[in-house]
Protein backbone atom coordinates (compact mmCIF):
# COMPACT_ATOMS: atom_id res chain seq x y z
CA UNK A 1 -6.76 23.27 3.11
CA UNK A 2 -3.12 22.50 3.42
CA UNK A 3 -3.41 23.56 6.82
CA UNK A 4 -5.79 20.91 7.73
CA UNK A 5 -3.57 18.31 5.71
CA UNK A 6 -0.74 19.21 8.40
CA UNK A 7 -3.11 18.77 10.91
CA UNK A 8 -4.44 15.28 9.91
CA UNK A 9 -0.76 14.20 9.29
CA UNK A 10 -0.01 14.91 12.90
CA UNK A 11 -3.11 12.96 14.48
CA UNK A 12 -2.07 10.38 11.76
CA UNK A 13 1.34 10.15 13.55
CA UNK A 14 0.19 10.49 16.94
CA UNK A 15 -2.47 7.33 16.56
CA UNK A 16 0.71 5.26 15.22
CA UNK A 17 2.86 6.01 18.18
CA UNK A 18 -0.33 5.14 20.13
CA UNK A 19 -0.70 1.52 18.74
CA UNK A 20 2.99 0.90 18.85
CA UNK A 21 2.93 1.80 22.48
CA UNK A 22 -0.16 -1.09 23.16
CA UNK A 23 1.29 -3.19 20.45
CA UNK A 24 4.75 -3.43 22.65
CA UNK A 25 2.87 -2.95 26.05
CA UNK A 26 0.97 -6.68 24.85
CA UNK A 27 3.83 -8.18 23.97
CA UNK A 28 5.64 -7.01 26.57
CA UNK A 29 2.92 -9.12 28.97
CA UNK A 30 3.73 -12.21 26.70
CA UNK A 31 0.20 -13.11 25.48
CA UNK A 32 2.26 -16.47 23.77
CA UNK A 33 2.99 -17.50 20.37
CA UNK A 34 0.00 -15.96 19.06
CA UNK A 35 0.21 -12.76 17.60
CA UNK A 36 -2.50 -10.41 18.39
CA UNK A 37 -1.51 -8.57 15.72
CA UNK A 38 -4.19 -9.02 13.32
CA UNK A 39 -6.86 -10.43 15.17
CA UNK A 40 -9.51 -7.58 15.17
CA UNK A 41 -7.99 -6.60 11.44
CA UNK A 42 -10.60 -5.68 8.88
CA UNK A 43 -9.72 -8.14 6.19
CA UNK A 44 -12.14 -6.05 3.82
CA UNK A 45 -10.90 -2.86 4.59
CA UNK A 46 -7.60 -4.05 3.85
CA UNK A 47 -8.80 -5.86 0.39
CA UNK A 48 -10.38 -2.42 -0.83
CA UNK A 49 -6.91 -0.58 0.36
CA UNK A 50 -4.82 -2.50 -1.77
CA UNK A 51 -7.06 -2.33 -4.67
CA UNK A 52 -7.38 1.63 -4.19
CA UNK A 53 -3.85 2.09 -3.36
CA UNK A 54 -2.93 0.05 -6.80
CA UNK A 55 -0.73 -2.03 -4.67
CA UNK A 56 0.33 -4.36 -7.07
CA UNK A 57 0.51 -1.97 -9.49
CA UNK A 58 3.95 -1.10 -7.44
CA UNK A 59 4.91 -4.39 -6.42
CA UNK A 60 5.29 -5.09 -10.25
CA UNK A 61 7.03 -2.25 -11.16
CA UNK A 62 9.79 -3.32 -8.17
CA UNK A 63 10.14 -6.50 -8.96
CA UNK A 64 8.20 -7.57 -12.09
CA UNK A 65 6.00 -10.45 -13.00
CA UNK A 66 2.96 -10.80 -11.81
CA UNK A 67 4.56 -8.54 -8.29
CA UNK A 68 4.01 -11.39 -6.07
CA UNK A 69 7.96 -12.07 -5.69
CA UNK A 70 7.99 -9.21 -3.30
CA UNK A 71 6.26 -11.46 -0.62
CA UNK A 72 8.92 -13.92 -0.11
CA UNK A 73 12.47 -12.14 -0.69
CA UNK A 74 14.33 -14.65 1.64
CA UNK A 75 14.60 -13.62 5.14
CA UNK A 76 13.20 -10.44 4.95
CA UNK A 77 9.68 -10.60 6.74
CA UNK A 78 10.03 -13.01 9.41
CA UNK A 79 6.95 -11.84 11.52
CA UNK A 80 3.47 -10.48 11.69
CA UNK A 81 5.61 -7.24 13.63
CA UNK A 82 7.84 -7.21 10.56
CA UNK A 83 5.30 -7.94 8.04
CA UNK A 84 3.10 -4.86 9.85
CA UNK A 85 6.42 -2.72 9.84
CA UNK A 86 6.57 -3.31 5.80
CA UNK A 87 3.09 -2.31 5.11
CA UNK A 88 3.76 1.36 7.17
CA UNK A 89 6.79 1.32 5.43
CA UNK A 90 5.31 1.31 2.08
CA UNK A 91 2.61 3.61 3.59
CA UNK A 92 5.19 6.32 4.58
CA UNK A 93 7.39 5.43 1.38
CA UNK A 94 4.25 5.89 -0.92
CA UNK A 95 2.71 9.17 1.31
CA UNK A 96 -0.64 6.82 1.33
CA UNK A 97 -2.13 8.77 4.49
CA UNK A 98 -2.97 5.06 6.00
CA UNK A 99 -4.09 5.62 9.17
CA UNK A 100 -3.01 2.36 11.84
CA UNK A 101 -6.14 0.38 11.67
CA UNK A 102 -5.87 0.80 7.95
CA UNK A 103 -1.96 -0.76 8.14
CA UNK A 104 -3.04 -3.15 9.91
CA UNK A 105 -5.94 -4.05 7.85
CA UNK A 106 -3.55 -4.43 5.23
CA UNK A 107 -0.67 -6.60 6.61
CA UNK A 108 -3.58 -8.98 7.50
CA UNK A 109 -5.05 -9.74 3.94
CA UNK A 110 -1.59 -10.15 2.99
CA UNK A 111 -0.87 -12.34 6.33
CA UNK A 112 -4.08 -14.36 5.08
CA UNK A 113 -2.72 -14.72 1.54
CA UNK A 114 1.44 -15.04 1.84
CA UNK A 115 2.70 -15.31 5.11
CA UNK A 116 0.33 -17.18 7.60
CA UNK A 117 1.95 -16.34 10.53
CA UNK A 118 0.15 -16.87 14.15
């Protein structure tokens, strides 16, 4: 079984290199100020991730409150990219076994909710 864990960890990393490689391919071609980031996101894929992955949970523990503080620390997350970068950051951080979509999925609900960027 741990076998196949090392396995799924590997297509897991392979499928991220593969959307970073179209995510900076499309920029690359300048598709404008929109970011295509989050367009075909799964908003309720990413609502049921955070709930499963107690999300908040975490956020509360870092930084107290009700967690939501962790949204806005000044300067930090400055666009979709960086907000999408945060979200596999706490994926790889947390060992949540997220797979791309699912990041992505993610960083949109909470692009819907916090950030509203384009």
């Amino acid at each position: 079984m741990h076998r196949g864990r090392e396995s799924g960890v590997g297509r897991r990393n392979a499928a991220w290199a593969l959307f970073w490689v179209a995510l900076l391919g499309s920029s690359a071609a300048g598709e404008g100020s929109s970011s295509p980031l989050f367009r075909d996101a799964d908003l309720q894929l990413g609502e049921q991730l955070i709930v499963e992955h107690k999300c908040e949970a975490c956020h509360i523990k870092r930084v107290g409150g009700d967690g939501t503080s962790i949204y806005s620390p000044v300067g930090r997350i400055r666009s979709a990219s960086a907000l999408l970068a945060m979200v596999e950051a706490c994926n790889t951080e947390m060992g949540l076994g997220m797979f791309p979509e699912e990041v992505a999925a993610v960083a949109a609900v909470l692009n819907r909710d916090h950030y509203e960027f384009d």
